[in-house]
N, C-alpha and C. Protein backbone atom coordinates (compact mmCIF):
# COMPACT_ATOMS: atom_id res chain seq x y z
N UNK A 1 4.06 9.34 19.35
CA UNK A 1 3.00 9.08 18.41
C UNK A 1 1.86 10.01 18.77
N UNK A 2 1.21 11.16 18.04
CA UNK A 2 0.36 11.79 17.77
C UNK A 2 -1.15 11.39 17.63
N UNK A 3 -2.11 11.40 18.09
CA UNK A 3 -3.15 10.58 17.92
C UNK A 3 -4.17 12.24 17.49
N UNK A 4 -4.67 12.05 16.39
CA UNK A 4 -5.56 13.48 16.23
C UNK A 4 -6.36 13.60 16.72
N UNK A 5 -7.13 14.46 17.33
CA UNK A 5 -7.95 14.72 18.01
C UNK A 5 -9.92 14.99 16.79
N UNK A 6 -10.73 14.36 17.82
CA UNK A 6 -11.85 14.48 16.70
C UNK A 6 -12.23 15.34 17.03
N UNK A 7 -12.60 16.62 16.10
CA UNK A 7 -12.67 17.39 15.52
C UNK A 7 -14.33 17.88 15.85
N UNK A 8 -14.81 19.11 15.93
CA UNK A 8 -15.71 19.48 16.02
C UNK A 8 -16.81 19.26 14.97
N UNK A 9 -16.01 19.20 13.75
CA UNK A 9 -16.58 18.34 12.20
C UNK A 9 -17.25 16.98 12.34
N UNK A 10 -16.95 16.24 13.60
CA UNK A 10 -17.22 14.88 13.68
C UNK A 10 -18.33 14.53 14.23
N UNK A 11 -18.84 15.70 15.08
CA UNK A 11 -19.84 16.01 15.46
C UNK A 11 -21.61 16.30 14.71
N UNK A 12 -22.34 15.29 14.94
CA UNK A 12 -23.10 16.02 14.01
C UNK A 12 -24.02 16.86 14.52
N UNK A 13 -24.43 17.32 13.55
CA UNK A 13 -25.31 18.82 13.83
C UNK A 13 -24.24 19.88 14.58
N UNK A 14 -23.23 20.39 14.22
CA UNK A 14 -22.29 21.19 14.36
C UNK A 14 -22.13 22.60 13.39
N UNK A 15 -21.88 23.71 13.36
CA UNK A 15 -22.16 24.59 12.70
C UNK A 15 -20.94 24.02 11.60
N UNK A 16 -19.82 23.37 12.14
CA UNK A 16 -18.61 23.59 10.86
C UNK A 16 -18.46 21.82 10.34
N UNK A 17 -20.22 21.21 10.43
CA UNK A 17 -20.44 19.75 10.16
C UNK A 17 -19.25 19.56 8.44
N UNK A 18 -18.90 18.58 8.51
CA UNK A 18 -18.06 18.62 7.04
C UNK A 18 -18.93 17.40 6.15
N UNK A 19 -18.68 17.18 5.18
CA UNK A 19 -19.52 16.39 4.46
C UNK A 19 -19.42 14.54 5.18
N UNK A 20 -20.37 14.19 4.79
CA UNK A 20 -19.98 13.14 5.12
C UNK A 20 -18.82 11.51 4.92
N UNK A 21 -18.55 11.92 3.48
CA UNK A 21 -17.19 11.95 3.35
C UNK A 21 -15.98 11.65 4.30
N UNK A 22 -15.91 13.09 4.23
CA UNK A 22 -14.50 14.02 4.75
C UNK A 22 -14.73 13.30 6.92
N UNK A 23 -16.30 13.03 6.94
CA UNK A 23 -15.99 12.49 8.29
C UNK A 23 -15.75 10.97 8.25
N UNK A 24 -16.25 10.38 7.68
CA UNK A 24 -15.90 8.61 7.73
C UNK A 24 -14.08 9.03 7.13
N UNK A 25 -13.69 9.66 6.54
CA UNK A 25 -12.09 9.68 6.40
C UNK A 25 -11.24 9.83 7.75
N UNK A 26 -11.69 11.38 8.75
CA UNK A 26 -10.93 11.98 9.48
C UNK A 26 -11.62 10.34 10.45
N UNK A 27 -12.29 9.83 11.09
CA UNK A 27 -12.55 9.00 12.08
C UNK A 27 -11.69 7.89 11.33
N UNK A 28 -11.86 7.29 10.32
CA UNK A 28 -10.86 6.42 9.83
C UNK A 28 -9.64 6.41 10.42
N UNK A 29 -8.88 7.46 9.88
CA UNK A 29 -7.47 7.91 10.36
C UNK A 29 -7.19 7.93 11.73
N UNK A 30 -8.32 8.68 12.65
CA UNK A 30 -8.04 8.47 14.17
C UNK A 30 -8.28 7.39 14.61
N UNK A 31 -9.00 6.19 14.02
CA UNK A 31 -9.12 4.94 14.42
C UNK A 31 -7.68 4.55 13.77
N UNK A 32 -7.09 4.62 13.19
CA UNK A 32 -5.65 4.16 12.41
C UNK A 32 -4.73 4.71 13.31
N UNK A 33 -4.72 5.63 13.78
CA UNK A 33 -3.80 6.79 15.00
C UNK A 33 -3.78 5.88 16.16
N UNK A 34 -4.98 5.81 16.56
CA UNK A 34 -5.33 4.66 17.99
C UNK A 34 -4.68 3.47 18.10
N UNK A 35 -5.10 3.19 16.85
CA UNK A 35 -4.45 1.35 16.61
C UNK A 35 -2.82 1.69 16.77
N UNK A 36 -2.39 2.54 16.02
CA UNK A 36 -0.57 2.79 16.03
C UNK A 36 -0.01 2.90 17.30
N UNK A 37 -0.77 3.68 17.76
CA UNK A 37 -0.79 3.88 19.35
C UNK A 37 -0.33 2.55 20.33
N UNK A 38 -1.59 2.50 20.32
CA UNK A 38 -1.76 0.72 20.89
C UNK A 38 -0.56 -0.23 21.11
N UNK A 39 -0.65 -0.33 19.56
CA UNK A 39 0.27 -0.94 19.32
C UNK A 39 1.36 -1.00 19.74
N UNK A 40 2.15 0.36 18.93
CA UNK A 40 3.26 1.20 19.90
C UNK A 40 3.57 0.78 21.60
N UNK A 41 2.74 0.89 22.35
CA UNK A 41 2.89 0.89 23.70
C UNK A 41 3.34 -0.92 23.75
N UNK A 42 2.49 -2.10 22.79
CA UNK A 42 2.15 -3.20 23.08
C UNK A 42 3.89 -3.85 22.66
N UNK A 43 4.39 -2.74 21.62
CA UNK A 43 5.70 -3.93 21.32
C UNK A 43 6.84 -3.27 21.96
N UNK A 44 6.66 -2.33 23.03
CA UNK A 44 7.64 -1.94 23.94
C UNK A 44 7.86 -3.01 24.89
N UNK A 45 6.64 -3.48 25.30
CA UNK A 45 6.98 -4.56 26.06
C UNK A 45 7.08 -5.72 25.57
N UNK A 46 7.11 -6.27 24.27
CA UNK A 46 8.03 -7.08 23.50
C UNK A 46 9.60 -7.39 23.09
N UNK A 47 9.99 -6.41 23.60
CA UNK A 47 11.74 -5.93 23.55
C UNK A 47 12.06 -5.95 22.01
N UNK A 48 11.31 -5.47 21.15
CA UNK A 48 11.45 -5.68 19.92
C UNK A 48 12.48 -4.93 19.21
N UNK A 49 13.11 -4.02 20.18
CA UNK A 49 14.37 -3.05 19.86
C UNK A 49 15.38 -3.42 20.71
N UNK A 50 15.40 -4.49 21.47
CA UNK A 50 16.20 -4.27 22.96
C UNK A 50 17.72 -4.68 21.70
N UNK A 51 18.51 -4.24 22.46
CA UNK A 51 20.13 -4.88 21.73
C UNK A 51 20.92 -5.43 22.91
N UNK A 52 20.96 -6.43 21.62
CA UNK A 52 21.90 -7.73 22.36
C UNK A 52 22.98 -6.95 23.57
N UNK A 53 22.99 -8.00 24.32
CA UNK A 53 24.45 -7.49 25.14
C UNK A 53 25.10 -7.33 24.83
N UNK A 54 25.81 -8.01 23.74
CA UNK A 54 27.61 -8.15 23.45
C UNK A 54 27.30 -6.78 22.77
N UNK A 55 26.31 -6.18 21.61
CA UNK A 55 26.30 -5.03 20.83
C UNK A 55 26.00 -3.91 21.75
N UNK A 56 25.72 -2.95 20.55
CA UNK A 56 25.65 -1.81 21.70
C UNK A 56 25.13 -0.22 20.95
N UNK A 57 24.73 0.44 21.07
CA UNK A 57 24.87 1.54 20.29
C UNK A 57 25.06 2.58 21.06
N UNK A 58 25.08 2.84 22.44
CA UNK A 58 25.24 3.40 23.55
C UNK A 58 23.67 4.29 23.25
N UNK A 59 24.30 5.65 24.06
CA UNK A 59 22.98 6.54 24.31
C UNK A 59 21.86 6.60 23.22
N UNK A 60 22.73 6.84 21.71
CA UNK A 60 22.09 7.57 20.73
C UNK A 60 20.69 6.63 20.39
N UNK A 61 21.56 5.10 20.61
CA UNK A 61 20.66 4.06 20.11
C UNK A 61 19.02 4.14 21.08
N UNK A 62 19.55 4.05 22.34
CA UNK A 62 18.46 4.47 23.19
C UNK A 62 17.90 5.58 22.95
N UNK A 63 17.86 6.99 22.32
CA UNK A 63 17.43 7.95 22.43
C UNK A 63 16.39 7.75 21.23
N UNK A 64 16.59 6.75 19.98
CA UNK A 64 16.11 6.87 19.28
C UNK A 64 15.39 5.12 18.80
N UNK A 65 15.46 4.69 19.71
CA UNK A 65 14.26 3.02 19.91
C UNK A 65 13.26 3.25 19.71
N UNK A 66 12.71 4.41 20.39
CA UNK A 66 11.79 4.39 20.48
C UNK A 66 10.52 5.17 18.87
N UNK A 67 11.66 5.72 18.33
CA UNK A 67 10.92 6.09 17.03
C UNK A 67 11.01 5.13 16.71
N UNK A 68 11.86 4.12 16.23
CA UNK A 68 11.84 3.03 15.42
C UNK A 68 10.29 1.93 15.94
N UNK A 69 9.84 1.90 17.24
CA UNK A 69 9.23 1.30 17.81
C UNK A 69 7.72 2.00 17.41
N UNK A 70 7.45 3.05 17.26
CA UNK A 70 6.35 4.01 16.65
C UNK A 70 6.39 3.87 15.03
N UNK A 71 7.28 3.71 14.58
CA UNK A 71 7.36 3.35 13.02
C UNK A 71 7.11 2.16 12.83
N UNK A 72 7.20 1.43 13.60
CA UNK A 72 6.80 -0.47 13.59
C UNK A 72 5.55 -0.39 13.62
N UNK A 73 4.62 0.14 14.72
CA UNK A 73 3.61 0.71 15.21
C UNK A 73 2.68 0.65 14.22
N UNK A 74 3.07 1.95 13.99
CA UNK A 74 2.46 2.74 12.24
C UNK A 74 2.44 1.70 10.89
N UNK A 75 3.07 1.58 10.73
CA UNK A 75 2.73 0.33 9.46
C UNK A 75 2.52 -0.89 9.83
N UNK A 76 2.44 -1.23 10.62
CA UNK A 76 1.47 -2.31 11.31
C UNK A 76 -0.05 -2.27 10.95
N UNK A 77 -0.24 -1.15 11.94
CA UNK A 77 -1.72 -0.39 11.71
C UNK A 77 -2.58 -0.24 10.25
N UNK A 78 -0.86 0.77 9.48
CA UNK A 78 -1.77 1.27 8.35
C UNK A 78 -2.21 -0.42 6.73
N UNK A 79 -1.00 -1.77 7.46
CA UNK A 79 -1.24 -3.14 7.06
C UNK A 79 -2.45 -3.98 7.19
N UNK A 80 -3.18 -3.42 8.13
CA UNK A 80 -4.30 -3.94 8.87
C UNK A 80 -4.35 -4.15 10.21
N UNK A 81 -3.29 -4.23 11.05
CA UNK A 81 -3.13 -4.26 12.34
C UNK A 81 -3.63 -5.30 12.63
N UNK A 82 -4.49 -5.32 13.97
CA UNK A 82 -4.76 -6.29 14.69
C UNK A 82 -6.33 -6.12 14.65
N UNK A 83 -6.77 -5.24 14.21
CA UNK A 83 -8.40 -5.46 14.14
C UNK A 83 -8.92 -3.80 15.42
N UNK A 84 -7.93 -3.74 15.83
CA UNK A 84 -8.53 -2.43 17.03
C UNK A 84 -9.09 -1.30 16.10
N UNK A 85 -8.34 -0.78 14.94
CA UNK A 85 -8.61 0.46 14.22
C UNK A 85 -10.32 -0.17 13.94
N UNK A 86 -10.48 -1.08 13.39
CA UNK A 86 -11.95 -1.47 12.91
C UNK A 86 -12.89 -1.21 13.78
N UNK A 87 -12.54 -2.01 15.09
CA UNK A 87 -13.48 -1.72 16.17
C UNK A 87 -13.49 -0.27 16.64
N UNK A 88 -12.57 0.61 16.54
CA UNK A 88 -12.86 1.76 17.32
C UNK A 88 -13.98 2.77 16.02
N UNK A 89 -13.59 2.50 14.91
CA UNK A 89 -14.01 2.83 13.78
C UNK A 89 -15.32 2.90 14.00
N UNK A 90 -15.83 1.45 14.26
CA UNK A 90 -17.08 0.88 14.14
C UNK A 90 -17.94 1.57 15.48
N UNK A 91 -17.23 1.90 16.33
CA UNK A 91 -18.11 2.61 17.12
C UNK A 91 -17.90 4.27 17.19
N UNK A 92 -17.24 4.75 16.24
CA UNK A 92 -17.01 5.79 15.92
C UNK A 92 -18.47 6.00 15.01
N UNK A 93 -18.76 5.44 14.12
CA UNK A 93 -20.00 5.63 13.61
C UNK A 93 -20.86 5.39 13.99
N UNK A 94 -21.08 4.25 15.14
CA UNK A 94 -22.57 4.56 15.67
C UNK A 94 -22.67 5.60 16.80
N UNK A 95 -21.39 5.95 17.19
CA UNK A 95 -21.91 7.51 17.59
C UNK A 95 -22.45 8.73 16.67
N UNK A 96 -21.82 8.76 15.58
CA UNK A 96 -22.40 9.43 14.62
C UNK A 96 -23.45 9.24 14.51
N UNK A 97 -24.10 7.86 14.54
CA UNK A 97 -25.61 7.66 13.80
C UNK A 97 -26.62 8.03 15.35
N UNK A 98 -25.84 8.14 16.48
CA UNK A 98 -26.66 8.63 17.44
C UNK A 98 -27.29 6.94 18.32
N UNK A 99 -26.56 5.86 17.45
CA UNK A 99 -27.21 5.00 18.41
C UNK A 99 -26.02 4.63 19.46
């Protein structure tokens, strides 16, 4: 899972400042990235992919849990999640506002 990085745009008083807009969007999204994140890490240790004993999918299944576990993640998040995207959000802008 990819988490974007904030951007020199996010910054204010920056020579390549973007409208204000285009920044409550890009911090949105990285607060939405974060939360997926989070998340992600939180339902690994849920066994929310583990397979039964008797089944099995051998390697391949293991090689690829873990996307399925980042895709759980992700629309979790982009559903409303758990409330983290809000909070990181929310202090994403009062850095902006400088308080």
């Amino acid at each position: 899972m990819e988490i974007p990085p904030l951007s020199p745009a996010l910054r204010p008083g920056s020579a390549a400042a973007a409208t204000p807009d285009e920044t409550r969007a890009k911090a949105a999204e990285a607060a939405e990235a974060f939360e997926a994140a989070f998340l992600a890490e939180m339902l690994k240790y849920t066994g929310v992919n583990e397979t039964p004993s008797g089944f099995g999918g051998g390697e391949g299944e293991e090689a690829f849990a873990s996307f399925l576990t980042d895709e759980y993640a992700r629309l979790l998040a982009e559903r409303g999640g758990i409330g983290v995207a809000e909070q990181v959000f929310g202090l994403i802008e009062q850095g902006m506002r400088g308080q």
